[in-house]
PDB file of N, CA and C in Angstrom:
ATOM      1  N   UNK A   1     133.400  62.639  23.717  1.00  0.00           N
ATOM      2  CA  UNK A   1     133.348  62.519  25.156  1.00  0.00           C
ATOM      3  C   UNK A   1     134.601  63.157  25.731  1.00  0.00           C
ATOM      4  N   UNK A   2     134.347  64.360  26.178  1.00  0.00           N
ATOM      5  CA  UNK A   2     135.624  64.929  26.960  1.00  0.00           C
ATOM      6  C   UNK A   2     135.764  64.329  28.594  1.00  0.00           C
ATOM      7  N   UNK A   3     137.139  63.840  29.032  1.00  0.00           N
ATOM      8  CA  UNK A   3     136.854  63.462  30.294  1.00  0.00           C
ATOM      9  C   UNK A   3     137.922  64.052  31.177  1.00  0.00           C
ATOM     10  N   UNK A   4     137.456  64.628  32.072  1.00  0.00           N
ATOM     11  CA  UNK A   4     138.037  65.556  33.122  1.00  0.00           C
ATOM     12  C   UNK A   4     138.684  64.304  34.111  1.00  0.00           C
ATOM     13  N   UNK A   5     139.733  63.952  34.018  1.00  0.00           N
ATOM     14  CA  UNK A   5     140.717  63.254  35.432  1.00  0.00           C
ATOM     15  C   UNK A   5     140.314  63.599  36.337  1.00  0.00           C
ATOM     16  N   UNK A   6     140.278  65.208  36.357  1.00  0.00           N
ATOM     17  CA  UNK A   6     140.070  65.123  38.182  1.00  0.00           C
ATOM     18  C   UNK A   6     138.976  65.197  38.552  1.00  0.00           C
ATOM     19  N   UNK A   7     138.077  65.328  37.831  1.00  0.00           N
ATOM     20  CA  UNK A   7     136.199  64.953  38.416  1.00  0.00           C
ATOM     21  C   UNK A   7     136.255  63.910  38.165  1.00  0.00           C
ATOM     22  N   UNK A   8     137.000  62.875  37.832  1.00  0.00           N
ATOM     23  CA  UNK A   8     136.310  61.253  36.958  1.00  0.00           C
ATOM     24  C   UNK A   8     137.135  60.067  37.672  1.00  0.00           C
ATOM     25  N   UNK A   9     138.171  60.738  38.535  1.00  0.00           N
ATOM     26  CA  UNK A   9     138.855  59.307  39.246  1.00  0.00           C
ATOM     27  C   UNK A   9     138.458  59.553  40.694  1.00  0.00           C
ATOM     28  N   UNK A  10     138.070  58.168  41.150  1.00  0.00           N
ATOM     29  CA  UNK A  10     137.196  57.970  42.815  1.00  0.00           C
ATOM     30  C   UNK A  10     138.205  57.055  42.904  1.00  0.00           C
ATOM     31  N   UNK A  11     137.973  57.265  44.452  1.00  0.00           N
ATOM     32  CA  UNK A  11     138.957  55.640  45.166  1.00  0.00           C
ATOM     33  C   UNK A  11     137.470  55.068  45.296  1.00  0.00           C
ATOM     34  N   UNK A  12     137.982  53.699  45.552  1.00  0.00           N
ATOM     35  CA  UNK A  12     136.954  52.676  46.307  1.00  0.00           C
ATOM     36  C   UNK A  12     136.167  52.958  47.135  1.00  0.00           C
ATOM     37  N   UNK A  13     136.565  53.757  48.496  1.00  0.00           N
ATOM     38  CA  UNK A  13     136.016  54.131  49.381  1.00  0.00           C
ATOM     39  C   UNK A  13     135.132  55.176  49.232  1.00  0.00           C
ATOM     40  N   UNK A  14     135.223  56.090  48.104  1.00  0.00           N
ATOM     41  CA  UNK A  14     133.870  57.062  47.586  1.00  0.00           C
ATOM     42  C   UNK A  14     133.018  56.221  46.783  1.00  0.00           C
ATOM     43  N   UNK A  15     132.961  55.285  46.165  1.00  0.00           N
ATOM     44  CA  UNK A  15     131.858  54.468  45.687  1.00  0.00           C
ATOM     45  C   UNK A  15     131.402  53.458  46.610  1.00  0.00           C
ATOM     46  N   UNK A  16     132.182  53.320  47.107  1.00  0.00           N
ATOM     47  CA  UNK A  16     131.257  52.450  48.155  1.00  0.00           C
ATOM     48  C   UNK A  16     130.312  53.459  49.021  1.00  0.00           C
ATOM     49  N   UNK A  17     130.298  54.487  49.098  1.00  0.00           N
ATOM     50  CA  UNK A  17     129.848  55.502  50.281  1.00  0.00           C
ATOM     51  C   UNK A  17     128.697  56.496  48.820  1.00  0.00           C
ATOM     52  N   UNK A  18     129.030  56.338  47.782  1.00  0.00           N
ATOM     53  CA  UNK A  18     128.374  57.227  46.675  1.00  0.00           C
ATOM     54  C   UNK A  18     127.930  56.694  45.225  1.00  0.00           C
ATOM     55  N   UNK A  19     127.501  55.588  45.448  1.00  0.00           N
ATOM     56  CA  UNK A  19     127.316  54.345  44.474  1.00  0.00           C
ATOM     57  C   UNK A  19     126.283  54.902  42.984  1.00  0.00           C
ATOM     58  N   UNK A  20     125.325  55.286  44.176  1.00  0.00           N
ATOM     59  CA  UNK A  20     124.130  55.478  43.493  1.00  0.00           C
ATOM     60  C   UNK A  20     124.037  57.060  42.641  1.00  0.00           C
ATOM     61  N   UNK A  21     124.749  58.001  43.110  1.00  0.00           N
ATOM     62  CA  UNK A  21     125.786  59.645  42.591  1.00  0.00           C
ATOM     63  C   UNK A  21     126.145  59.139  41.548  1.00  0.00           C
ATOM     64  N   UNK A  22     127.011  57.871  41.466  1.00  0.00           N
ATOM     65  CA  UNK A  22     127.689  57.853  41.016  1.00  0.00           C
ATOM     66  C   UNK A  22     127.211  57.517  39.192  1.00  0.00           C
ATOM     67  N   UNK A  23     126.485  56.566  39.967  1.00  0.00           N
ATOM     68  CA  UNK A  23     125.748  55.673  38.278  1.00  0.00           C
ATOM     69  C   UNK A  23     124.548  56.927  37.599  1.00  0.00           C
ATOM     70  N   UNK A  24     124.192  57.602  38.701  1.00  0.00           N
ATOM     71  CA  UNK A  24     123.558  58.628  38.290  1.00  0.00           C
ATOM     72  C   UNK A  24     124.437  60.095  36.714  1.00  0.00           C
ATOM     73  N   UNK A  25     125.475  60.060  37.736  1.00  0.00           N
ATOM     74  CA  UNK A  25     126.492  60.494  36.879  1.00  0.00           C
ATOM     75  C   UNK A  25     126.999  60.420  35.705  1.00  0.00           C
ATOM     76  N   UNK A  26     127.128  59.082  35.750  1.00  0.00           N
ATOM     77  CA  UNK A  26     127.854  58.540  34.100  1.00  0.00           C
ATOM     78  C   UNK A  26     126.786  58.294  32.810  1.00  0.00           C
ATOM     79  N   UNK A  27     125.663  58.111  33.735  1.00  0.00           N
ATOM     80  CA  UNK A  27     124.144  57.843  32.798  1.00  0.00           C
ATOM     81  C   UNK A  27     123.571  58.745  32.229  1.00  0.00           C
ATOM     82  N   UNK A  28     124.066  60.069  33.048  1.00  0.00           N
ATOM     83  CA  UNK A  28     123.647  61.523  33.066  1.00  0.00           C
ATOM     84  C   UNK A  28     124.389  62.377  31.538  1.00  0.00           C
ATOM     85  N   UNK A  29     125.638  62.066  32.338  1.00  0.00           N
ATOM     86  CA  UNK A  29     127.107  62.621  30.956  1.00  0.00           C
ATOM     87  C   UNK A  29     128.023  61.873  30.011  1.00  0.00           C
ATOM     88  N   UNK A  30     127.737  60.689  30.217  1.00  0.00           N
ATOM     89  CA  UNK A  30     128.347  59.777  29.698  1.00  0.00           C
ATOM     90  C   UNK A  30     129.738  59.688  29.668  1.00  0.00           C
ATOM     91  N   UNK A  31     129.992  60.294  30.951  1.00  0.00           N
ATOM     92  CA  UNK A  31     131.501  60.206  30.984  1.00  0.00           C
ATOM     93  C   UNK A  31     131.947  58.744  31.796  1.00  0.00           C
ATOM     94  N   UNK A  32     133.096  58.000  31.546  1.00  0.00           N
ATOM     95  CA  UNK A  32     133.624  57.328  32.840  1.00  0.00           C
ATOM     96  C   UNK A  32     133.970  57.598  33.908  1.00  0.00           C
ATOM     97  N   UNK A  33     133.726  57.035  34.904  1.00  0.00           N
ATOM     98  CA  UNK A  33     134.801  57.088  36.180  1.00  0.00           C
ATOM     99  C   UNK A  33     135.903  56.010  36.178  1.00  0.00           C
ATOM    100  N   UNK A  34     136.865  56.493  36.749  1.00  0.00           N
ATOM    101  CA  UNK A  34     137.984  55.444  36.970  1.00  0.00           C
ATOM    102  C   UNK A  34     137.724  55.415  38.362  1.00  0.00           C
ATOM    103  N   UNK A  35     138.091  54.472  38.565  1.00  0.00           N
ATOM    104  CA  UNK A  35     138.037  53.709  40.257  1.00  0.00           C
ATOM    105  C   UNK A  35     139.338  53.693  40.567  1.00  0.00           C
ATOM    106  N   UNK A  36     139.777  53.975  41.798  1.00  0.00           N
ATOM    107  CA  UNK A  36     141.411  53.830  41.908  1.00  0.00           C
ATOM    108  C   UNK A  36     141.052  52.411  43.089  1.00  0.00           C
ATOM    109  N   UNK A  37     142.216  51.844  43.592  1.00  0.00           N
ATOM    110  CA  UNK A  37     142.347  51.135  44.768  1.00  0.00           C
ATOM    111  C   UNK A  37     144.096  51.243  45.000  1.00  0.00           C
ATOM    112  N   UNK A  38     144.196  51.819  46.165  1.00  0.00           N
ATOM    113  CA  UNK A  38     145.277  52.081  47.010  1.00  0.00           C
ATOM    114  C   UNK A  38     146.267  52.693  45.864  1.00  0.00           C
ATOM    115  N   UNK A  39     145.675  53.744  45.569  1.00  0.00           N
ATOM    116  CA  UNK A  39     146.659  54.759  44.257  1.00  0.00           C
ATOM    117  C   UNK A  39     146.378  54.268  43.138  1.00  0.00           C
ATOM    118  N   UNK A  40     145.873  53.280  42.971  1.00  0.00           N
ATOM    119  CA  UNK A  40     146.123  53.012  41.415  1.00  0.00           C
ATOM    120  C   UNK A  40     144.587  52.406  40.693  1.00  0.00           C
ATOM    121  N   UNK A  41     144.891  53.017  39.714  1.00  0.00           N
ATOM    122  CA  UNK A  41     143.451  52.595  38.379  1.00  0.00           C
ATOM    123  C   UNK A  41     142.979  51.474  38.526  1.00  0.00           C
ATOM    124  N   UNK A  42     142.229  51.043  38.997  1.00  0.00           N
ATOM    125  CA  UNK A  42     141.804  49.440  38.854  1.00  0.00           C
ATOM    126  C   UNK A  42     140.308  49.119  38.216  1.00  0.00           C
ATOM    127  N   UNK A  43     139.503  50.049  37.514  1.00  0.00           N
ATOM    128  CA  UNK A  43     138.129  49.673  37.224  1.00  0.00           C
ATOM    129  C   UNK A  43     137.808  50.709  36.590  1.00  0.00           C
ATOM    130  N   UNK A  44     136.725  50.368  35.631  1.00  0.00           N
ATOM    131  CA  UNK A  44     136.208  51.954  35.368  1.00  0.00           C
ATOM    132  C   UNK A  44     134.750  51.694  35.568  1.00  0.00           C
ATOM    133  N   UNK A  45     133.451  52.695  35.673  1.00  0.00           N
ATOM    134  CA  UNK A  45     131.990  52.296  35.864  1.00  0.00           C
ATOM    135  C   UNK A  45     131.513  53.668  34.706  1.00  0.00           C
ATOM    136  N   UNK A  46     130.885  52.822  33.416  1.00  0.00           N
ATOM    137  CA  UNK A  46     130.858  53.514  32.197  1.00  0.00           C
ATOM    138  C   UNK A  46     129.098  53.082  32.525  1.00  0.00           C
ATOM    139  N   UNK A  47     128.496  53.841  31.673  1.00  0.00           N
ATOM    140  CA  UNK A  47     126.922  53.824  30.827  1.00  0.00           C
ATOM    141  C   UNK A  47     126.679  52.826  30.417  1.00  0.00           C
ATOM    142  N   UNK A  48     125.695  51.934  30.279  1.00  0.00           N
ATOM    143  CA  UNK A  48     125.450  51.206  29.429  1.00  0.00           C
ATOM    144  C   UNK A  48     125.645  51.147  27.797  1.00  0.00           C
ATOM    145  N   UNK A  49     124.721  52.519  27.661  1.00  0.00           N
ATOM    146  CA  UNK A  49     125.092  53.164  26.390  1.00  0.00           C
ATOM    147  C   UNK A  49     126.266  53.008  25.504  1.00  0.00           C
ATOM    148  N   UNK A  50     127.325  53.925  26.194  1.00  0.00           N
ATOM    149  CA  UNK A  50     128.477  53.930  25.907  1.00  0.00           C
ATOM    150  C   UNK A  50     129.244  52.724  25.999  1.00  0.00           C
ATOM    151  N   UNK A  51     128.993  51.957  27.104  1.00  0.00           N
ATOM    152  CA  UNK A  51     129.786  50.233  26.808  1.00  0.00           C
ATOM    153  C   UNK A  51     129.245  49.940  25.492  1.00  0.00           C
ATOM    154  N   UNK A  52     127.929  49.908  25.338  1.00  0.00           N
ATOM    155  CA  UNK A  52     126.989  48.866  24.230  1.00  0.00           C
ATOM    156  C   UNK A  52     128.359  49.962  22.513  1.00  0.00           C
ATOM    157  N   UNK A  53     128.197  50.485  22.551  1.00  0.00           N
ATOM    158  CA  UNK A  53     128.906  51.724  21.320  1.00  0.00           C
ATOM    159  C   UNK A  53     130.118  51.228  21.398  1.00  0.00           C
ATOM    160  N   UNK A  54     131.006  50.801  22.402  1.00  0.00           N
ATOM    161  CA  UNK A  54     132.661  51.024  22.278  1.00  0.00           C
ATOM    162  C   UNK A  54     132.493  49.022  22.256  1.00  0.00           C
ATOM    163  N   UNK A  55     131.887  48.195  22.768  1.00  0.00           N
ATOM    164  CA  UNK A  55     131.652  46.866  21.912  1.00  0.00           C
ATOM    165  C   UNK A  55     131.257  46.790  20.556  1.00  0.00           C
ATOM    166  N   UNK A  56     130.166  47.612  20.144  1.00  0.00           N
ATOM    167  CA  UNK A  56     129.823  47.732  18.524  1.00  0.00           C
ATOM    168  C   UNK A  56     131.305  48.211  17.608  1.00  0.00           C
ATOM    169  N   UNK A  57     131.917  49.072  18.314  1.00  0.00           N
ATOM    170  CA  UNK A  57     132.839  49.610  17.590  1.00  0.00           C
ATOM    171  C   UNK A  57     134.363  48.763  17.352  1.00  0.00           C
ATOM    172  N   UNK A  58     134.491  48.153  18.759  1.00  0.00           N
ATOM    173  CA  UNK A  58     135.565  46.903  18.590  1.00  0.00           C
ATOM    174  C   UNK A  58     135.332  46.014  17.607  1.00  0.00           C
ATOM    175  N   UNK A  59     133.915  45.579  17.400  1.00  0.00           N
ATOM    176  CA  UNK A  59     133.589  44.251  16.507  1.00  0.00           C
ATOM    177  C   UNK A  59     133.240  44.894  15.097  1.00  0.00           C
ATOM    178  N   UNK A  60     133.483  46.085  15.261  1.00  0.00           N
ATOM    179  CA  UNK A  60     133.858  46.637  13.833  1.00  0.00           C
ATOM    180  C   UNK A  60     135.523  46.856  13.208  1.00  0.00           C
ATOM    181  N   UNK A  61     136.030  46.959  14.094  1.00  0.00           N
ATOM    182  CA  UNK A  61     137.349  46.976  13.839  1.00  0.00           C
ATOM    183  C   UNK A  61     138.077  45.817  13.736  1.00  0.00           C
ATOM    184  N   UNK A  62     137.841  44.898  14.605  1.00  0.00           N
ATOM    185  CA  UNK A  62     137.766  43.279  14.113  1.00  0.00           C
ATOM    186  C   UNK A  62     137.584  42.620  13.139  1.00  0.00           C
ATOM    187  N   UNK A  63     136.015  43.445  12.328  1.00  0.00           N
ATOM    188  CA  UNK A  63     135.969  42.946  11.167  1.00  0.00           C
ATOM    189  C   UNK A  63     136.827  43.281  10.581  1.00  0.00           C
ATOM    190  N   UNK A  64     137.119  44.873  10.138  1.00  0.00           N
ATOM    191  CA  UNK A  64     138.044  45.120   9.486  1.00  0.00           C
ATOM    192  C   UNK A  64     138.981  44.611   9.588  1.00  0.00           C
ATOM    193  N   UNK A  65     140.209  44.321  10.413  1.00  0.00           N
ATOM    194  CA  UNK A  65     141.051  43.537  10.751  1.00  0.00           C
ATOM    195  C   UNK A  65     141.127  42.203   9.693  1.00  0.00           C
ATOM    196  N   UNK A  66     140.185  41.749   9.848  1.00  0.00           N
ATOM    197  CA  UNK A  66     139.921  40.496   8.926  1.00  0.00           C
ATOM    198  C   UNK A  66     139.972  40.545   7.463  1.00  0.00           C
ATOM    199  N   UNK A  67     138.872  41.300   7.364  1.00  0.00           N
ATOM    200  CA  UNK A  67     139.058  41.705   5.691  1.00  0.00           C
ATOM    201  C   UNK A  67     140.317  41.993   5.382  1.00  0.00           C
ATOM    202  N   UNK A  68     141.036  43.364   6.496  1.00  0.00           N
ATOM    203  CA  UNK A  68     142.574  43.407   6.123  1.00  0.00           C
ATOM    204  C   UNK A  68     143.420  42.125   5.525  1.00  0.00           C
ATOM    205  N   UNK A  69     143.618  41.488   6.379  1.00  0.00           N
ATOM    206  CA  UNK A  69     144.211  40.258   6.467  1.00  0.00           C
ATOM    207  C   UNK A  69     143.968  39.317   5.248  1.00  0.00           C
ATOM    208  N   UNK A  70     142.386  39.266   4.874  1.00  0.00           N
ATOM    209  CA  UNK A  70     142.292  38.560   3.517  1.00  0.00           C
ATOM    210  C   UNK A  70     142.331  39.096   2.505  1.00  0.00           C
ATOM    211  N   UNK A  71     143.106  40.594   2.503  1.00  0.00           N
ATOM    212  CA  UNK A  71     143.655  41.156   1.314  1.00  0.00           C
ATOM    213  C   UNK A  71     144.910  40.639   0.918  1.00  0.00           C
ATOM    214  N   UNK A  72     145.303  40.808   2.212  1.00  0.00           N
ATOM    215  CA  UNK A  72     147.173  40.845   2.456  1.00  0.00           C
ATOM    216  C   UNK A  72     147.299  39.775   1.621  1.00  0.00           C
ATOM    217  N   UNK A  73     146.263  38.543   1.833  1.00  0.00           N
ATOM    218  CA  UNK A  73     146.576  37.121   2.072  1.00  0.00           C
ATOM    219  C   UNK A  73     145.856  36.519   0.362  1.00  0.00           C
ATOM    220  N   UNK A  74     145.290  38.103  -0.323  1.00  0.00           N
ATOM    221  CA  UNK A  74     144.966  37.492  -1.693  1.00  0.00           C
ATOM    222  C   UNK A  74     143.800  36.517  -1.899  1.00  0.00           C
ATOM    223  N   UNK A  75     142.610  36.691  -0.536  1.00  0.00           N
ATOM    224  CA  UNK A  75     141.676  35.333  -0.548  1.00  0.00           C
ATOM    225  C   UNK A  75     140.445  36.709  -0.536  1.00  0.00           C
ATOM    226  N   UNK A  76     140.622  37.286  -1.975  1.00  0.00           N
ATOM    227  CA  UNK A  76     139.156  38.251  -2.225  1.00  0.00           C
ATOM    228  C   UNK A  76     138.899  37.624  -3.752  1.00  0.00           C
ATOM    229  N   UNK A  77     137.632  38.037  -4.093  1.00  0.00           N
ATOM    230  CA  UNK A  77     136.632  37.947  -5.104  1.00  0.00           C
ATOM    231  C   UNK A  77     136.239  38.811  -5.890  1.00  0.00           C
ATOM    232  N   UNK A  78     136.291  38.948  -7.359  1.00  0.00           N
ATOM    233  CA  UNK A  78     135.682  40.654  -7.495  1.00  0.00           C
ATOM    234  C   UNK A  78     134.555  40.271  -7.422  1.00  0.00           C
ATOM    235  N   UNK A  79     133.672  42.194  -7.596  1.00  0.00           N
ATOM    236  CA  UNK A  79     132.474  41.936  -6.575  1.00  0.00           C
ATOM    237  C   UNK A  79     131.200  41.172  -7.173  1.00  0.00           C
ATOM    238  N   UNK A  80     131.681  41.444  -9.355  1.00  0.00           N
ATOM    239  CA  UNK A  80     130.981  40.502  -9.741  1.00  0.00           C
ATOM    240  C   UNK A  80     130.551  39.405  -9.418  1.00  0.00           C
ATOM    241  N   UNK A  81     131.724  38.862  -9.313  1.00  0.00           N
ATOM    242  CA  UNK A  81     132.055  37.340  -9.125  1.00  0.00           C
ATOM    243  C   UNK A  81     130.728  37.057  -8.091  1.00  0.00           C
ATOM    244  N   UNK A  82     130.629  37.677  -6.830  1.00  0.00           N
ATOM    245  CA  UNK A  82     130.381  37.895  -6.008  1.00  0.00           C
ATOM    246  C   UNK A  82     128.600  37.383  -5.921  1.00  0.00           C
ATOM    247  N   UNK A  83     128.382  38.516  -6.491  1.00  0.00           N
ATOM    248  CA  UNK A  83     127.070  39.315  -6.457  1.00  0.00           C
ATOM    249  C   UNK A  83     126.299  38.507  -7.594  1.00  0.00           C
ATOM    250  N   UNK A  84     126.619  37.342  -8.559  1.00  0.00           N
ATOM    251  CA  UNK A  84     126.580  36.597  -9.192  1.00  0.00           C
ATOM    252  C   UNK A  84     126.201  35.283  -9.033  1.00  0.00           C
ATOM    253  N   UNK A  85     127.046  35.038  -7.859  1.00  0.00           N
ATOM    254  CA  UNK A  85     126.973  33.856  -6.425  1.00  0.00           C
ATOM    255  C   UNK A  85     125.547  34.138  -6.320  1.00  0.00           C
ATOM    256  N   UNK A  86     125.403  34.974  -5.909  1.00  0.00           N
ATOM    257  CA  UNK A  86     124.411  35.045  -4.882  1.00  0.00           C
ATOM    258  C   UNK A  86     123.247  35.218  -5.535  1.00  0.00           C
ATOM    259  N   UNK A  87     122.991  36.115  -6.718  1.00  0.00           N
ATOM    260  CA  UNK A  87     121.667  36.032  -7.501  1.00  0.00           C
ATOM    261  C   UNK A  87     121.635  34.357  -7.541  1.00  0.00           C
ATOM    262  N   UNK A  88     122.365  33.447  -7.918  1.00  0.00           N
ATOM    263  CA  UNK A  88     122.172  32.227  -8.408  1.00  0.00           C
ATOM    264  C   UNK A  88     121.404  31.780  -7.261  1.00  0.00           C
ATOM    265  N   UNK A  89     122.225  31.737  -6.187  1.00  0.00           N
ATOM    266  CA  UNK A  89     122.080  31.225  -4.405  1.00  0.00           C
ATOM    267  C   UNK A  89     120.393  31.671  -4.613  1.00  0.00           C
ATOM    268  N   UNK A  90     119.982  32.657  -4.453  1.00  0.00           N
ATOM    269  CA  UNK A  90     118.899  32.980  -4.160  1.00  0.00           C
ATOM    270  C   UNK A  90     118.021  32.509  -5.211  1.00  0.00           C
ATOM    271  N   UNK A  91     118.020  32.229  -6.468  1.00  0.00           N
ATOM    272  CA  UNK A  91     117.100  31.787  -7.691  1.00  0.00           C
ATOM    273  C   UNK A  91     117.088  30.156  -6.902  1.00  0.00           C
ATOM    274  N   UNK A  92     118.037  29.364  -6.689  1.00  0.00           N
ATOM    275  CA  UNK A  92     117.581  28.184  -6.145  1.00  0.00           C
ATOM    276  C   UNK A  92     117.029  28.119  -5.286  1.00  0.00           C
ATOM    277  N   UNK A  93     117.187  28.673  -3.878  1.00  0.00           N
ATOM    278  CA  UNK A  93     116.462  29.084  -2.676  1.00  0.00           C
ATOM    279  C   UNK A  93     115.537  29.596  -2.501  1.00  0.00           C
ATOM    280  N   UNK A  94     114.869  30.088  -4.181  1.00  0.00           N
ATOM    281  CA  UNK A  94     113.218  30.587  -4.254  1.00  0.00           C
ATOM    282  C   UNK A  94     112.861  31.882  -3.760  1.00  0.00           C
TER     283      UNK A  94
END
């Protein structure tokens, strides 16, 4: 996603007056707009799309994060071990 600053930041007062341009826009190219209010950045109005992708992608990095952490922290399994569990798990569970 390449995003052009100066096509992509509106004040308030052009979305309020170009709302519907606007959502047309981002749905269109999937770019953001930034919203300014009185000079400054205050909002952005993204795609659905692209929100739904950059949430999938946080709660992927999160995970990772985690796993990180239960390396650091020495609380892993080899994968035998693992995968062993779970044939069993599942032979009782039918």
């Amino acid at each position: 996603m390449a995003l052009n600053l100066r096509n992509n930041v509106k004040p308030i007062s052009y979305v309020k007056t170009n709302a519907a341009e606007m959502m047309n826009y981002v749905n269109e190219h999937r770019n953001p707009i930034i919203i300014t209010q009185n000079g400054e950045a205050r909002a952005v109005l993204m795609d659905i799309n692209t929100y739904q992708d950059n949430e999938d992608a946080l709660a992927l990095l999160c995970l990772l994060r985690m796993a990180e952490k239960d390396i650091e922290n020495g609380d892993v399994k080899d994968s035998e071990a693992v995968f062993k569990e779970l044939r069993e798990k599942f032979k009782k569970n039918g």
